[in-house]
Protein backbone atom coordinates (compact mmCIF):
# COMPACT_ATOMS: atom_id res chain seq x y z
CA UNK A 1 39.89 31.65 -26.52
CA UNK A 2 39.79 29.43 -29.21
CA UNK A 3 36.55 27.80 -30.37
CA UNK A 4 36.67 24.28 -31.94
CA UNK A 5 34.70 23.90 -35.41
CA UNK A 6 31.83 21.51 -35.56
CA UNK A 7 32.60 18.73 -38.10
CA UNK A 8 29.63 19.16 -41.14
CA UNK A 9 30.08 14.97 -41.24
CA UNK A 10 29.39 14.63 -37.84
CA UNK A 11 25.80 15.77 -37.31
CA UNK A 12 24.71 13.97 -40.60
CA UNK A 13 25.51 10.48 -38.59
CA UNK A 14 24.12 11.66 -35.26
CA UNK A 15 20.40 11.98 -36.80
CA UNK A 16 20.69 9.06 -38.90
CA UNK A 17 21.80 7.41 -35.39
CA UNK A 18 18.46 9.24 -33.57
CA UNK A 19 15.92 8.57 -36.40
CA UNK A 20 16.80 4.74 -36.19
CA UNK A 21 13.22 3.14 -34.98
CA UNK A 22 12.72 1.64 -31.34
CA UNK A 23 10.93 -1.76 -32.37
CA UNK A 24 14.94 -2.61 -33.72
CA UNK A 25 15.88 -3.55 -30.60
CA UNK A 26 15.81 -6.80 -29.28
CA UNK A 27 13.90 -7.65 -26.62
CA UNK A 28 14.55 -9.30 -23.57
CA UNK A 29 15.86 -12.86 -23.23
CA UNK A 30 13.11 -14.78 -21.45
CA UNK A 31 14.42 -18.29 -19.20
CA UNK A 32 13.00 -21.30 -20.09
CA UNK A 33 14.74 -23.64 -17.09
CA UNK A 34 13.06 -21.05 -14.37
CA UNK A 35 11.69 -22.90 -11.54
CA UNK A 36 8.28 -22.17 -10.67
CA UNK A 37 8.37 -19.55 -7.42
CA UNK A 38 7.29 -21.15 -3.89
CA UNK A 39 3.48 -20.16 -2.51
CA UNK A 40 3.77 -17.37 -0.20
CA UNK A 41 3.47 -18.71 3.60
CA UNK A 42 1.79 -16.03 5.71
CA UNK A 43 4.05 -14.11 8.22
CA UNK A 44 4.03 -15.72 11.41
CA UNK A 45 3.78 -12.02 12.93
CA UNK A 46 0.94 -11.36 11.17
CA UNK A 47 -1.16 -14.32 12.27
CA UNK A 48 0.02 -14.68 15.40
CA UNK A 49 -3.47 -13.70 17.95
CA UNK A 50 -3.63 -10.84 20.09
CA UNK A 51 -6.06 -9.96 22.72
CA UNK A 52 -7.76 -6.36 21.52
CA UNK A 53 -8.07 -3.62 24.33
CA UNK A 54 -11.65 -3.25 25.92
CA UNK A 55 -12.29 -0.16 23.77
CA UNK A 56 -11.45 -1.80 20.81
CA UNK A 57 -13.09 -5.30 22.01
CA UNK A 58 -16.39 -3.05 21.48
CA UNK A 59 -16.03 -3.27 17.82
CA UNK A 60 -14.36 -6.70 17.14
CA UNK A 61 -14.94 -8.58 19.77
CA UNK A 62 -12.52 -9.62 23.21
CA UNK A 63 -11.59 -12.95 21.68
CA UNK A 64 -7.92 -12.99 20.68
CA UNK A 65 -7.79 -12.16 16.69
CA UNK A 66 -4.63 -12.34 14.21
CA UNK A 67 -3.94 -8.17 13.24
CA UNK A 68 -5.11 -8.63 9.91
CA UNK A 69 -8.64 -9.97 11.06
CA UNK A 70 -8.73 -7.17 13.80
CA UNK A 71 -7.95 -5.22 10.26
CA UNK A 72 -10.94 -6.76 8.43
CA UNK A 73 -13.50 -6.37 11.42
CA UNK A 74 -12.99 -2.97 11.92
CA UNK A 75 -13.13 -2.65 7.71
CA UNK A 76 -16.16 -4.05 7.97
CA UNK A 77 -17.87 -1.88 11.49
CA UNK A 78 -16.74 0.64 8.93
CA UNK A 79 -18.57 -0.13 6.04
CA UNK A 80 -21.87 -1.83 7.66
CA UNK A 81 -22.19 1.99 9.61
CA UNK A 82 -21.32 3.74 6.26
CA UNK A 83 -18.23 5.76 8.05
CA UNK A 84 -16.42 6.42 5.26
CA UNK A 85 -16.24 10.13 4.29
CA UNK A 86 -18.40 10.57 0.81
CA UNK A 87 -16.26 13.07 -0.18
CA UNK A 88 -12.48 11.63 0.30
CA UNK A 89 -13.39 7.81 0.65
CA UNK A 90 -9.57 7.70 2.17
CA UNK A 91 -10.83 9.54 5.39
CA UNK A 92 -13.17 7.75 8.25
CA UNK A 93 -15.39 9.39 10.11
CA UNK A 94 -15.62 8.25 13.99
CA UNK A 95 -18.73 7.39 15.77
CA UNK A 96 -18.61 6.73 19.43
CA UNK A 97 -17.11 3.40 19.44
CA UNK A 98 -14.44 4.16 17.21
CA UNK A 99 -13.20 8.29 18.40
CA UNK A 100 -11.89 5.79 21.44
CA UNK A 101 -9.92 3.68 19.72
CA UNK A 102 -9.15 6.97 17.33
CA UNK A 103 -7.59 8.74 20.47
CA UNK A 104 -10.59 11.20 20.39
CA UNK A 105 -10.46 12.33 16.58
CA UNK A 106 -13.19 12.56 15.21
CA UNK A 107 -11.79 11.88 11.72
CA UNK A 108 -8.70 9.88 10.39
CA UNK A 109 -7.21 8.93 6.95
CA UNK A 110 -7.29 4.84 6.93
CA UNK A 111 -3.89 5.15 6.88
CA UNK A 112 -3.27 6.46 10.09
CA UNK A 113 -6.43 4.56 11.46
CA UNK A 114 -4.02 1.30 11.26
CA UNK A 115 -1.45 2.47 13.38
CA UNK A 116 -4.31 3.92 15.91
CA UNK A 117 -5.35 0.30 15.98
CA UNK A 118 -2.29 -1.48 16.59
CA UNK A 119 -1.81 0.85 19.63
CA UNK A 120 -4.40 -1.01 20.99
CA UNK A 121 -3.66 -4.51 20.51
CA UNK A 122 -1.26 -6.61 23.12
């Protein structure tokens, strides 16, 4: 097998090309003519009211609520009863009202507590 020689020239040029500084580049071209972006409109899905089961009724209430203030009630059950787990903040801990809507755990990640709640919303 033949090996081919390295060229002495070559690696000279290839550090001169690596040791080149990275403030030499130019940056980005920003647009000027951009229109300004929309407001957001809130998803219709999102706002759109729906009756809460009796178990969870105990904690928000039975009146028809859009998910995200079923979302902020419970938040706030949650933080008025100081459920949260002291040591992983993530986690809640379920008192009586809530292990219902939980399914019977007595502890979920907030995460998972979402999709526990939306089980129970029509």
């Amino acid at each position: 097998m033949a090996t081919a020689k390295k060229n002495p020239v070559a690696a000279p040029a290839k550090a001169a090309a690596a040791a080149k500084p990275a403030a030499a580049k130019k940056p980005a071209a920003v647009k000027k003519d951009a229109a300004p972006a929309a407001p957001r409109k809130p998803n219709a899905a999102f706002m759109k009211a729906m009756t809460p089961s009796t178990v969870l009724a105990a904690v928000v209430g039975a009146a028809p609520l859009p998910r995200t203030e079923v979302t902020k009630k419970v938040w706030d059950y949650i933080k008025k009863l100081d459920l949260q787990d002291p040591a992983n903040r993530r986690m809640i801990n379920a008192d009586d009202k809530l292990k219902a809507v939980f399914g019977g755990k007595a502890q979920v990640s907030m995460f998972e507590m979402t999709k526990l709640i939306s089980g129970h919303l029509k």
